[in-house]
PDB file of N, CA and C in Angstrom:
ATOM      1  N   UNK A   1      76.747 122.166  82.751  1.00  0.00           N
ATOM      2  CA  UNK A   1      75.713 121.304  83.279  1.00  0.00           C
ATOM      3  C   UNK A   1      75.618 120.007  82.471  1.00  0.00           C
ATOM      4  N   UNK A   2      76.173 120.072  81.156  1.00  0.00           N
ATOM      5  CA  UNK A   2      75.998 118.558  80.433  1.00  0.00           C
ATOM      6  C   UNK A   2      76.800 117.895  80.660  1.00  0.00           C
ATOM      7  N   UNK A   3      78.092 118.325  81.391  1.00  0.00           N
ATOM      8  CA  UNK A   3      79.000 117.523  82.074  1.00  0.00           C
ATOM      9  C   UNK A   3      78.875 116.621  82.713  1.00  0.00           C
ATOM     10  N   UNK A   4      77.615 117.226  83.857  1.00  0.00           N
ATOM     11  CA  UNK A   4      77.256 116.549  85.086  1.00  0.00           C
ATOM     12  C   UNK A   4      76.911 115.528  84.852  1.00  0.00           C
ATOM     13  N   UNK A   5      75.597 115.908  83.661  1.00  0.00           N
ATOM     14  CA  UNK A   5      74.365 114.507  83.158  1.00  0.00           C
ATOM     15  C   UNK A   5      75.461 113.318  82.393  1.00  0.00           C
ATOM     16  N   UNK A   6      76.268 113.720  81.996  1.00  0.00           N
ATOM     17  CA  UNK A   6      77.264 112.886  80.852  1.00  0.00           C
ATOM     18  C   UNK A   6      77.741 111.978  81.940  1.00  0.00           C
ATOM     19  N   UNK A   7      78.253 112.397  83.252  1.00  0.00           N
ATOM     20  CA  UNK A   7      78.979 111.748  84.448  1.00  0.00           C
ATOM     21  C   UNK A   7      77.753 110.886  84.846  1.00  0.00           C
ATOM     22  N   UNK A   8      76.699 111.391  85.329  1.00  0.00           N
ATOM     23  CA  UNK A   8      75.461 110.570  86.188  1.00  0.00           C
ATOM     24  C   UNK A   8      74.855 109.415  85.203  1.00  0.00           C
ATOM     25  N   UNK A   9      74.755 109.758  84.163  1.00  0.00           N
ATOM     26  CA  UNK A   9      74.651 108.809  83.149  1.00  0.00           C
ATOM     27  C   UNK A   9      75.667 107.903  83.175  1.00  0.00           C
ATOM     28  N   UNK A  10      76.500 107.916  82.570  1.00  0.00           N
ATOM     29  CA  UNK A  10      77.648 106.942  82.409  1.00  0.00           C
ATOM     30  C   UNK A  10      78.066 106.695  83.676  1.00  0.00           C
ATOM     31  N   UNK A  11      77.621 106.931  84.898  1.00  0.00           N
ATOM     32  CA  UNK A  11      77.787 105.681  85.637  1.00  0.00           C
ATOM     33  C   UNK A  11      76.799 104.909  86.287  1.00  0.00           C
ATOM     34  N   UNK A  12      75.412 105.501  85.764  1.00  0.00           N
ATOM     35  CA  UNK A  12      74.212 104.438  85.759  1.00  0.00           C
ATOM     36  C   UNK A  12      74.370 103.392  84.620  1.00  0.00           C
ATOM     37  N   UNK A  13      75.047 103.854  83.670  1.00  0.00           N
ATOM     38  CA  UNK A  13      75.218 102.545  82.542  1.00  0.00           C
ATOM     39  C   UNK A  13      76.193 101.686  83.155  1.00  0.00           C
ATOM     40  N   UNK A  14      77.401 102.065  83.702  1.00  0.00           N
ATOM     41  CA  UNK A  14      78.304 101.161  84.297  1.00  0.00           C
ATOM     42  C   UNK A  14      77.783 100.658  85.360  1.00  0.00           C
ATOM     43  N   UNK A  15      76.882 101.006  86.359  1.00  0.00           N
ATOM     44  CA  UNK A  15      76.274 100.029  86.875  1.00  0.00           C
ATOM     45  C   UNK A  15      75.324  99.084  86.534  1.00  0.00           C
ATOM     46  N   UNK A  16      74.936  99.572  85.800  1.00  0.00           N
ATOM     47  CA  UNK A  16      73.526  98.296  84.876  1.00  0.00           C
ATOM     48  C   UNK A  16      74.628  97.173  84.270  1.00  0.00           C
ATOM     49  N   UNK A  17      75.750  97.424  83.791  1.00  0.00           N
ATOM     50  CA  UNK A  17      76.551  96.842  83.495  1.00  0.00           C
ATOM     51  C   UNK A  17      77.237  95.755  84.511  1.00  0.00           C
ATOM     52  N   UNK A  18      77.743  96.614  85.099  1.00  0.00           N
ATOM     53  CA  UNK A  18      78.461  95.767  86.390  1.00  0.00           C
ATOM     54  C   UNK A  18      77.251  94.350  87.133  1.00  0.00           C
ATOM     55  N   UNK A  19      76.102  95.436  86.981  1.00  0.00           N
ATOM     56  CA  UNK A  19      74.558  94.151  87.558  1.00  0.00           C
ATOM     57  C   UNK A  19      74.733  93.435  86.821  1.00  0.00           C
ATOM     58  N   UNK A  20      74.610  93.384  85.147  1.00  0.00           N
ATOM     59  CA  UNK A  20      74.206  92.578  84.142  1.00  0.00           C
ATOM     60  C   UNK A  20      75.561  91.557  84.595  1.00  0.00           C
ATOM     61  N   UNK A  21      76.775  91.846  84.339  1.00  0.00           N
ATOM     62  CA  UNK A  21      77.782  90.874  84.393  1.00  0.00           C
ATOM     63  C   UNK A  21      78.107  90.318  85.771  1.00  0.00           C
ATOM     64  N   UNK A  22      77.691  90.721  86.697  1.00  0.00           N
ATOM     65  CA  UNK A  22      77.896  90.543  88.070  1.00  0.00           C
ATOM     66  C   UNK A  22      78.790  90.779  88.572  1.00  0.00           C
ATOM     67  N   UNK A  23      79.610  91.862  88.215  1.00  0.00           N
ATOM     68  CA  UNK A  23      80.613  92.625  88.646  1.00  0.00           C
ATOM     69  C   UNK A  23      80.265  93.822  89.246  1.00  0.00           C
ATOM     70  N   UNK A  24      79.131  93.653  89.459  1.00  0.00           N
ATOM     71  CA  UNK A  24      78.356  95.363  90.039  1.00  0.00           C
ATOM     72  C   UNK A  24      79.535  95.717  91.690  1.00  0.00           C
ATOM     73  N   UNK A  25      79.119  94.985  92.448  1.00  0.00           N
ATOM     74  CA  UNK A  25      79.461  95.085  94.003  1.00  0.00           C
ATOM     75  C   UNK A  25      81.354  94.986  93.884  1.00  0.00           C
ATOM     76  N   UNK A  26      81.852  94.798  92.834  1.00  0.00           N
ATOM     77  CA  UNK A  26      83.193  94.954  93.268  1.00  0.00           C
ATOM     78  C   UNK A  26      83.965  96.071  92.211  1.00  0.00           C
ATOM     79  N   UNK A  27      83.035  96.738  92.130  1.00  0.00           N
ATOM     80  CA  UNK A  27      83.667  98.129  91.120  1.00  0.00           C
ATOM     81  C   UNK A  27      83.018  99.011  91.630  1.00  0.00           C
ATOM     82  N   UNK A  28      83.671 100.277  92.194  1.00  0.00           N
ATOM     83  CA  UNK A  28      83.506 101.504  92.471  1.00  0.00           C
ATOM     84  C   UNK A  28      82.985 102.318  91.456  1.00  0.00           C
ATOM     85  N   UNK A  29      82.684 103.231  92.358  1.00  0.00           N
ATOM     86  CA  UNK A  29      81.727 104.247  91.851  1.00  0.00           C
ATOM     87  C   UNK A  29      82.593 105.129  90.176  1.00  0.00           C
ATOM     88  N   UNK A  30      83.782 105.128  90.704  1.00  0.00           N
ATOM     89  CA  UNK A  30      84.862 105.883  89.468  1.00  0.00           C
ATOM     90  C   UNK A  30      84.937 105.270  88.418  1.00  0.00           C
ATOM     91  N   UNK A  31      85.279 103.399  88.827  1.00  0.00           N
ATOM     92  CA  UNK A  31      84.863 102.064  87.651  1.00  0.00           C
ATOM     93  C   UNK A  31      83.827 102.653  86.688  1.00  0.00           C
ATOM     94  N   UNK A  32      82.514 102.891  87.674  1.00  0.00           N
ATOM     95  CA  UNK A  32      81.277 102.744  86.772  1.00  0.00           C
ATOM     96  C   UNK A  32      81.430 103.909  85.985  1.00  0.00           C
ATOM     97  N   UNK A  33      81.264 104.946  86.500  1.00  0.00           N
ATOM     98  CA  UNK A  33      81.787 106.050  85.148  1.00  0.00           C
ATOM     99  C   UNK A  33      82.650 105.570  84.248  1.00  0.00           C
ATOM    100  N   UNK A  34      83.739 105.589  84.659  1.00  0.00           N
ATOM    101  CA  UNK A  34      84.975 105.323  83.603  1.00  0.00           C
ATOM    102  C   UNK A  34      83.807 104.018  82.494  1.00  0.00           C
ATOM    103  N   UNK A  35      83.569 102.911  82.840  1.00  0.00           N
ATOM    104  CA  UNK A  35      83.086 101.748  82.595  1.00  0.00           C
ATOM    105  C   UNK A  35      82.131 102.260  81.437  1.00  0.00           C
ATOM    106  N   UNK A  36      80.996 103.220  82.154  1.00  0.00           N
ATOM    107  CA  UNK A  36      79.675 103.972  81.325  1.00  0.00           C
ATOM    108  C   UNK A  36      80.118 104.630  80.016  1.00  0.00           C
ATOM    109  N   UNK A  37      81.056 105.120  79.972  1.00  0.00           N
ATOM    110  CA  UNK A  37      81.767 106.537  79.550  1.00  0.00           C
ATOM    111  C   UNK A  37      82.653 105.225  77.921  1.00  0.00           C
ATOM    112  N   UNK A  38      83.348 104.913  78.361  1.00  0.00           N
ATOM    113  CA  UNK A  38      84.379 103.941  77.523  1.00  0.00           C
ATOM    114  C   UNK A  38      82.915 103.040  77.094  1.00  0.00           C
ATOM    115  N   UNK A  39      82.623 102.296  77.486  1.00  0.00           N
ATOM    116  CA  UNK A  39      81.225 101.407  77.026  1.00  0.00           C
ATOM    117  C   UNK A  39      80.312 101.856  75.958  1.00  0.00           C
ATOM    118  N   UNK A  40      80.336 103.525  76.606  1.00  0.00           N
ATOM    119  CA  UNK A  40      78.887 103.987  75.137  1.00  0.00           C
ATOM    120  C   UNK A  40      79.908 104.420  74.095  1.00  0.00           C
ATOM    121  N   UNK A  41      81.002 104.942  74.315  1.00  0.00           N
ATOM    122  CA  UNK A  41      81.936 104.914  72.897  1.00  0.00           C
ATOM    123  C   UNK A  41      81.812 103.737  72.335  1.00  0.00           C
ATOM    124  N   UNK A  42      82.433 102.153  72.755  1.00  0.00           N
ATOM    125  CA  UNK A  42      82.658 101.555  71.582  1.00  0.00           C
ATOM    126  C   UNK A  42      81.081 100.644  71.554  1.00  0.00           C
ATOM    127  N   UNK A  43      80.109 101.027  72.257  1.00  0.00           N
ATOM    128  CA  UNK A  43      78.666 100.248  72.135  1.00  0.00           C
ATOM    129  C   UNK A  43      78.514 101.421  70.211  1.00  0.00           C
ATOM    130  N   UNK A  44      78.295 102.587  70.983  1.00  0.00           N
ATOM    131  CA  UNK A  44      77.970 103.208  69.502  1.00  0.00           C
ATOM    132  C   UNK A  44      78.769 103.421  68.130  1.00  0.00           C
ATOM    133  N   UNK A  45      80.140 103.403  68.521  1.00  0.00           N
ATOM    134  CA  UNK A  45      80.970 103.082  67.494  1.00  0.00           C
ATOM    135  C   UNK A  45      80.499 101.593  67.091  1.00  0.00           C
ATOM    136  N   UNK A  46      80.288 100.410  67.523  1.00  0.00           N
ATOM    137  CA  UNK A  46      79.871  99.068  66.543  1.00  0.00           C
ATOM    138  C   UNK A  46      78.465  99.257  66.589  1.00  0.00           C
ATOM    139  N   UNK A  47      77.341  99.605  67.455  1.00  0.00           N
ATOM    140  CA  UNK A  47      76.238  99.278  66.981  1.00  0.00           C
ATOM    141  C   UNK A  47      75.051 101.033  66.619  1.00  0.00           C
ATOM    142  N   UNK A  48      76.336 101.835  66.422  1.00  0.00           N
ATOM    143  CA  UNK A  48      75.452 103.173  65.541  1.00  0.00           C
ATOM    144  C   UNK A  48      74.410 103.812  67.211  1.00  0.00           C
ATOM    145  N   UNK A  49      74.095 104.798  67.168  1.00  0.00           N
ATOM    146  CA  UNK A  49      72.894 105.548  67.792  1.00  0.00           C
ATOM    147  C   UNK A  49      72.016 105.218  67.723  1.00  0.00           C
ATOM    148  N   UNK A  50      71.002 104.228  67.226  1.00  0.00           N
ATOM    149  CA  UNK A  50      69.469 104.119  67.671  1.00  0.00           C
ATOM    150  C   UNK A  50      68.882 103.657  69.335  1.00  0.00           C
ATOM    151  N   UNK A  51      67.786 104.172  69.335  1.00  0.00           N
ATOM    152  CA  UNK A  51      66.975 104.133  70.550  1.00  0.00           C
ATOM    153  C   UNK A  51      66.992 105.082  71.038  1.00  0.00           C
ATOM    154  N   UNK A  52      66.604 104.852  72.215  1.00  0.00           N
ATOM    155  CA  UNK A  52      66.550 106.152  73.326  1.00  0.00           C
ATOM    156  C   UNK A  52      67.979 107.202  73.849  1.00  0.00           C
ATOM    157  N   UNK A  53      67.881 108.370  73.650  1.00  0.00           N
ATOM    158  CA  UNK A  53      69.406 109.146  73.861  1.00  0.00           C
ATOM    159  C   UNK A  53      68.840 109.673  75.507  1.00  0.00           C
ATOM    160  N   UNK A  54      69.960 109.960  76.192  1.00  0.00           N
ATOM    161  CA  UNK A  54      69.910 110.770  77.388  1.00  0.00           C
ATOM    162  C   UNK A  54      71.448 111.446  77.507  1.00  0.00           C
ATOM    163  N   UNK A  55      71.704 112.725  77.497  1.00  0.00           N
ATOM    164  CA  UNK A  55      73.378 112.849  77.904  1.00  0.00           C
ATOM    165  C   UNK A  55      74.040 113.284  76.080  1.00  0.00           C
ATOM    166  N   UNK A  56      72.829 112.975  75.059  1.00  0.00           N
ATOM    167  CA  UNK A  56      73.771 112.087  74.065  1.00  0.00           C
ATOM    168  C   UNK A  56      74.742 111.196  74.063  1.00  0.00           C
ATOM    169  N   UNK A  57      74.015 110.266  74.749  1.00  0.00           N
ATOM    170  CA  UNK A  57      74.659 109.040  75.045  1.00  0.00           C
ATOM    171  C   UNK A  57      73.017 107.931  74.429  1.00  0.00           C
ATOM    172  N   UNK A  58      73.549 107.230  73.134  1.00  0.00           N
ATOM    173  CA  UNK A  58      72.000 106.032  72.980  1.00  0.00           C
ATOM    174  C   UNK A  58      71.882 105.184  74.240  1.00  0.00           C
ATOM    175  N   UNK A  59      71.067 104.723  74.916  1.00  0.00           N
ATOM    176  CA  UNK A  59      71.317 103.958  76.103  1.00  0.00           C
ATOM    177  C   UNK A  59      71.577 102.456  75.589  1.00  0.00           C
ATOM    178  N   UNK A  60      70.760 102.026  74.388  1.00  0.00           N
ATOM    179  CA  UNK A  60      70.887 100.392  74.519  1.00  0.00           C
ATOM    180  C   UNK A  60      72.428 100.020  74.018  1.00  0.00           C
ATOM    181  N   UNK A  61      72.549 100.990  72.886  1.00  0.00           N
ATOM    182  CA  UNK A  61      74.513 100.478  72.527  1.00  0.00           C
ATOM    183  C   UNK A  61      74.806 100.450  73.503  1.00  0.00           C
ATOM    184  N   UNK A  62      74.823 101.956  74.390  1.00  0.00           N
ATOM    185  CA  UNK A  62      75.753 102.035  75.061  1.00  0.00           C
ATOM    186  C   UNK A  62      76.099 101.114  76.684  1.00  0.00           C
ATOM    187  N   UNK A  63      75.013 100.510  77.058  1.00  0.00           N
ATOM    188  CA  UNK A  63      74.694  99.226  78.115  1.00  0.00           C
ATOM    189  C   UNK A  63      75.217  98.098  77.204  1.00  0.00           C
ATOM    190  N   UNK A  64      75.198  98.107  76.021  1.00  0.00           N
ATOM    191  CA  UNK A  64      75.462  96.407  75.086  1.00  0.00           C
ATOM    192  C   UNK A  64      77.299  96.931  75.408  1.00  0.00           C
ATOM    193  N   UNK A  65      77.439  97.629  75.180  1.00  0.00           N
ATOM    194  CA  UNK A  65      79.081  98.131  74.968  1.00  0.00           C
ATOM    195  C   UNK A  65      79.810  97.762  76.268  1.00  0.00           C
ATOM    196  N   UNK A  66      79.264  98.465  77.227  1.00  0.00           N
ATOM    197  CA  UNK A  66      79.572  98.557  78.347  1.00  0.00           C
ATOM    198  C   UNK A  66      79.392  97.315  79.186  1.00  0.00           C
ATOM    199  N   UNK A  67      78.665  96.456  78.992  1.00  0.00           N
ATOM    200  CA  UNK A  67      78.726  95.063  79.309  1.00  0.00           C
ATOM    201  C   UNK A  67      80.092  94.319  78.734  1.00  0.00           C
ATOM    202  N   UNK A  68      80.241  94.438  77.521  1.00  0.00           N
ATOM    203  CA  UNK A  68      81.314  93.899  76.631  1.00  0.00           C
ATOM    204  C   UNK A  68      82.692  94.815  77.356  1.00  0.00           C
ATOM    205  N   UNK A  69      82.789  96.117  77.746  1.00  0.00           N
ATOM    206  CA  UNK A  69      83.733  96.069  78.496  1.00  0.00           C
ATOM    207  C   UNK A  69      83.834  95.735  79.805  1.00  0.00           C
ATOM    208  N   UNK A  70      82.886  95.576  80.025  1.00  0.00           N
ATOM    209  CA  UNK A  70      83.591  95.118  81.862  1.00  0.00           C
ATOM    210  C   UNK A  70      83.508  93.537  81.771  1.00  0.00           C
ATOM    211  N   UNK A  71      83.093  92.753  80.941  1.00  0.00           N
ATOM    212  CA  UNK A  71      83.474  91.256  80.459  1.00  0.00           C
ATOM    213  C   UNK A  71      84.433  91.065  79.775  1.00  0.00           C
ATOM    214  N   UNK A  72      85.130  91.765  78.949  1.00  0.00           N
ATOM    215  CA  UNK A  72      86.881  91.707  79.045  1.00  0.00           C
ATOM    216  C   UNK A  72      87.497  91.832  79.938  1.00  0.00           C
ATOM    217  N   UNK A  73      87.196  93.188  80.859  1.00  0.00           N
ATOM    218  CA  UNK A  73      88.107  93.919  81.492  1.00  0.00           C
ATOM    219  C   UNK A  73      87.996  92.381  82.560  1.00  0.00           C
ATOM    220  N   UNK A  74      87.430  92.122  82.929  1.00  0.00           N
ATOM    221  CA  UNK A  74      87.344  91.009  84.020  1.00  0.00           C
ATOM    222  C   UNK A  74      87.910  89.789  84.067  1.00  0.00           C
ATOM    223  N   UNK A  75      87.790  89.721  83.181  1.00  0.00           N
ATOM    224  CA  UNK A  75      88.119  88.338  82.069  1.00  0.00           C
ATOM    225  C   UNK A  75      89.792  88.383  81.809  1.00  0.00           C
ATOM    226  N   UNK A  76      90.524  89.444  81.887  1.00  0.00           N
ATOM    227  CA  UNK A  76      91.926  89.373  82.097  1.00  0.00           C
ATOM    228  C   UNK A  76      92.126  90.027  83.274  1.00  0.00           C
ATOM    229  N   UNK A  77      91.485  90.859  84.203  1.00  0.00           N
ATOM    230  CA  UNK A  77      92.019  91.489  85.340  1.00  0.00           C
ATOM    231  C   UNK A  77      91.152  90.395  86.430  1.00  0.00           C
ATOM    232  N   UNK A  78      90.644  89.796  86.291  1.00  0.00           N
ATOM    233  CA  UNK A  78      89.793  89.096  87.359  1.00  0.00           C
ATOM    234  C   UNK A  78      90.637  87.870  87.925  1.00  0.00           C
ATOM    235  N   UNK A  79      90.157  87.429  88.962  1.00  0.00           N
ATOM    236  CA  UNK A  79      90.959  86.451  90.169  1.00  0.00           C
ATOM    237  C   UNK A  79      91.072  85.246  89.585  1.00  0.00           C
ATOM    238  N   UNK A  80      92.263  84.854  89.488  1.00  0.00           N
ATOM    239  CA  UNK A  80      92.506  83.147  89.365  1.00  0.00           C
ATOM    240  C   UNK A  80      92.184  82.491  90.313  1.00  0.00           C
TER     241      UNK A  80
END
């Protein structure tokens, strides 16, 4: 069952993400996981666990992280 929450989570972060950068509407639902998931790794690997946890996942790294990846990822995979 913590599987599930780990999945539903991390791809509500990849969508808050995708909103924040405005990449929301052209990344799928799999993006946003993958996106959520990779995001709260390196949000909490540079900015540590504080705040609010859900999933054991911190939410604010892990939305700061996850912004920072889908603003790379875009930033070399995105349209000339």
């Amino acid at each position: 069952m913590h599987w599930l929450w780990v999945l539903i989570v991390g791809g509500v972060i990849g969508a808050i993400a995708g909103a924040i950068t405005s990449k929301g509407k052209s990344m799928g639902w799999i993006y946003n996981v993958i996106a959520g998931l990779v995001g709260s790794s390196i949000g909490q690997a540079l900015l540590g666990s504080w705040g609010p946890q859900v999933a054991g996942m911190a939410l604010i790294p892990s939305i700061i992280g996850a912004v920072i990846l889908v603003a790379v990822v875009s930033f070399f995979v995105g349209k000339k």
